[in-house]
C-alpha atoms as a PDB file:
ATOM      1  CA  UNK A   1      -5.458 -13.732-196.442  1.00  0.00           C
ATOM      2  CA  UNK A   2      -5.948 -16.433-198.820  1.00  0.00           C
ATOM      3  CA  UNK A   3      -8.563 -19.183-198.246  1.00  0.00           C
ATOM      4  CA  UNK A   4      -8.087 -22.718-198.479  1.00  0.00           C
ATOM      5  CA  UNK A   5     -10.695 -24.917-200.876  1.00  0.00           C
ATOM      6  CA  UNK A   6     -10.820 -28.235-200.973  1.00  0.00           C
ATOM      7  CA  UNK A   7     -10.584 -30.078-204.231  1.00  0.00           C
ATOM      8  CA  UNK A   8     -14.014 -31.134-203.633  1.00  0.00           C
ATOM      9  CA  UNK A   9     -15.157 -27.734-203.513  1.00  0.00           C
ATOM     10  CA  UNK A  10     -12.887 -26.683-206.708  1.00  0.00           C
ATOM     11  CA  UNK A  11     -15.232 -29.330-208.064  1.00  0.00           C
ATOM     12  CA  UNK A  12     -18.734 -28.617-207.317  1.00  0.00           C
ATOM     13  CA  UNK A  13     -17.455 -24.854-208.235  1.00  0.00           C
ATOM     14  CA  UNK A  14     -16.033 -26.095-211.947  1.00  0.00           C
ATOM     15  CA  UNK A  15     -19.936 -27.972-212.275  1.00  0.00           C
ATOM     16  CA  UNK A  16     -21.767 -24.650-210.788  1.00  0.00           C
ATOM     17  CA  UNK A  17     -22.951 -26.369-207.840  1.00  0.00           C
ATOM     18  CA  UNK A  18     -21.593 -23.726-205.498  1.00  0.00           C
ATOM     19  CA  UNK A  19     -23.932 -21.092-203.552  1.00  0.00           C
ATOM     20  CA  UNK A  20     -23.145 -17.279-205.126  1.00  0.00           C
ATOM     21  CA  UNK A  21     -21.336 -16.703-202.017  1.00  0.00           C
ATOM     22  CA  UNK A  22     -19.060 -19.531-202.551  1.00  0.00           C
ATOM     23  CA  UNK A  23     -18.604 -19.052-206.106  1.00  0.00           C
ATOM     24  CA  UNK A  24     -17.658 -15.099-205.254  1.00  0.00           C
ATOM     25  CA  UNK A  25     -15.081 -15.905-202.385  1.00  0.00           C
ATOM     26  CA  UNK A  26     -13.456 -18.588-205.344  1.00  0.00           C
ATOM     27  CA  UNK A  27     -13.486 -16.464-208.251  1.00  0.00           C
ATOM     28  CA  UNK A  28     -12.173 -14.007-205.629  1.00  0.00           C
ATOM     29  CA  UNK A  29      -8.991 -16.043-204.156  1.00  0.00           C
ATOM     30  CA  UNK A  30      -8.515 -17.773-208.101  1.00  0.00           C
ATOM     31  CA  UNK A  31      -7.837 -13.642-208.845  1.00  0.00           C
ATOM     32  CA  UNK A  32      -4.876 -13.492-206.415  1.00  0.00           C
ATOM     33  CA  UNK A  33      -3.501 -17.368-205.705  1.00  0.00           C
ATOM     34  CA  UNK A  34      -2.088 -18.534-209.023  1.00  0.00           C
ATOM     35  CA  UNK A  35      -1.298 -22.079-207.399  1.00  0.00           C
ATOM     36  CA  UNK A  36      -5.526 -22.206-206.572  1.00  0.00           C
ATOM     37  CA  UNK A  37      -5.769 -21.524-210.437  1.00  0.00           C
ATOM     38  CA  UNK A  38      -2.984 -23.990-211.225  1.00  0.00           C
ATOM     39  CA  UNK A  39      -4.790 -27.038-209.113  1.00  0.00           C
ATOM     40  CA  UNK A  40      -8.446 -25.547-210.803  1.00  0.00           C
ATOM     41  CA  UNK A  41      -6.700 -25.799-214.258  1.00  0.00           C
ATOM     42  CA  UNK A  42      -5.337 -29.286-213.319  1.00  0.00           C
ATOM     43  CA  UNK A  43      -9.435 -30.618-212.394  1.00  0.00           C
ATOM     44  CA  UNK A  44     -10.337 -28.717-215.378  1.00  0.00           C
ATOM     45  CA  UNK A  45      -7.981 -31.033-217.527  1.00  0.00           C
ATOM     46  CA  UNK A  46      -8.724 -34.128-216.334  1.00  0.00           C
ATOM     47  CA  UNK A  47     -12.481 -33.627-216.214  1.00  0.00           C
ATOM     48  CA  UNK A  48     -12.625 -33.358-220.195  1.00  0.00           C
ATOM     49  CA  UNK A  49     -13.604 -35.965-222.228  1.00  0.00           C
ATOM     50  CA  UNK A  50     -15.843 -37.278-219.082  1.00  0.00           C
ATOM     51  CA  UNK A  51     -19.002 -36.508-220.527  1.00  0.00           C
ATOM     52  CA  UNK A  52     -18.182 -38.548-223.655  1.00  0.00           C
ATOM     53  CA  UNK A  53     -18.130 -42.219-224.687  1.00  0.00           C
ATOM     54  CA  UNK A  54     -14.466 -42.974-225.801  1.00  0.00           C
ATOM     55  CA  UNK A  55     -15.934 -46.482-227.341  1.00  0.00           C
ATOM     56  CA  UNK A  56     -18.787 -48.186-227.983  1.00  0.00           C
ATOM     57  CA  UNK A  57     -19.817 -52.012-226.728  1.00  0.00           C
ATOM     58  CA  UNK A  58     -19.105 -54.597-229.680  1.00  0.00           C
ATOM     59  CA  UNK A  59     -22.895 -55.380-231.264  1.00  0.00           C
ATOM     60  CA  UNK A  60     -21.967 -59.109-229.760  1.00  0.00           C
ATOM     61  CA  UNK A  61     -21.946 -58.053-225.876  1.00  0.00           C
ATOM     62  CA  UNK A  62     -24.900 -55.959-226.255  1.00  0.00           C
ATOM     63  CA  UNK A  63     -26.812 -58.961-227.884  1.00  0.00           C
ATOM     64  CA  UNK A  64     -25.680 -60.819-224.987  1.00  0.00           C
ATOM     65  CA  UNK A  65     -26.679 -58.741-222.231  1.00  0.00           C
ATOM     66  CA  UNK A  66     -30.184 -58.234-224.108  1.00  0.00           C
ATOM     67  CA  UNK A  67     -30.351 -62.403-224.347  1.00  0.00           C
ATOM     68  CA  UNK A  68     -29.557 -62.829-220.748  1.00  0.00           C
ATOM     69  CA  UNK A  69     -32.003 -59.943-219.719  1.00  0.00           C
ATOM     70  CA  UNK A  70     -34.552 -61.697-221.896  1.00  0.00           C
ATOM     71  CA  UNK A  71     -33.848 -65.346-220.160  1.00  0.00           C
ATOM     72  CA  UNK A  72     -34.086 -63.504-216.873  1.00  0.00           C
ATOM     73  CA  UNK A  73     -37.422 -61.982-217.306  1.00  0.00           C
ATOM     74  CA  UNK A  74     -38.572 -65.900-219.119  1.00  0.00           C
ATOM     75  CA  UNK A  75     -37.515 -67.683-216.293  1.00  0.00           C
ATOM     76  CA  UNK A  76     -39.038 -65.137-213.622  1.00  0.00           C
ATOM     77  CA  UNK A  77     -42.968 -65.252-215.333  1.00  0.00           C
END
């Protein structure tokens, strides 16, 4: 009998956020349900490259933002 997992839980297993017992029953049905390892492959994919800045903010915005911050705190004292 296979076991149905949500995407969310495909998730929090891809970050480790699963209990043990979750993680076991996953690695478990991933073993013998090539479409579960198919739609895990697919969230591994398109997770990549999310824990890295594609570009940086041009040095004008940033000046901005730190003007307007510094305004903000002026006009506040």
């Amino acid at each position: 009998m296979t076991l149905l997992f949500t995407p969310e839980e495909l998730l929090q297993y891809l970050y480790k956020e699963t209990s043990p017992e979750k993680s076991a029953a996953i690695e478990a049905a991933l073993r013998d349900d090539w479409t579960l390892r198919e739609k895990l492959e697919v969230l591994q994919s398109s997770t990549e490259g999310l824990d890295t800045a594609l570009e940086s903010p041009r040095m004008e915005v940033v000046l901005r933002v730190m003007n307007y911050a510094r305004e903000t705190v002026a006009d506040s004292v």
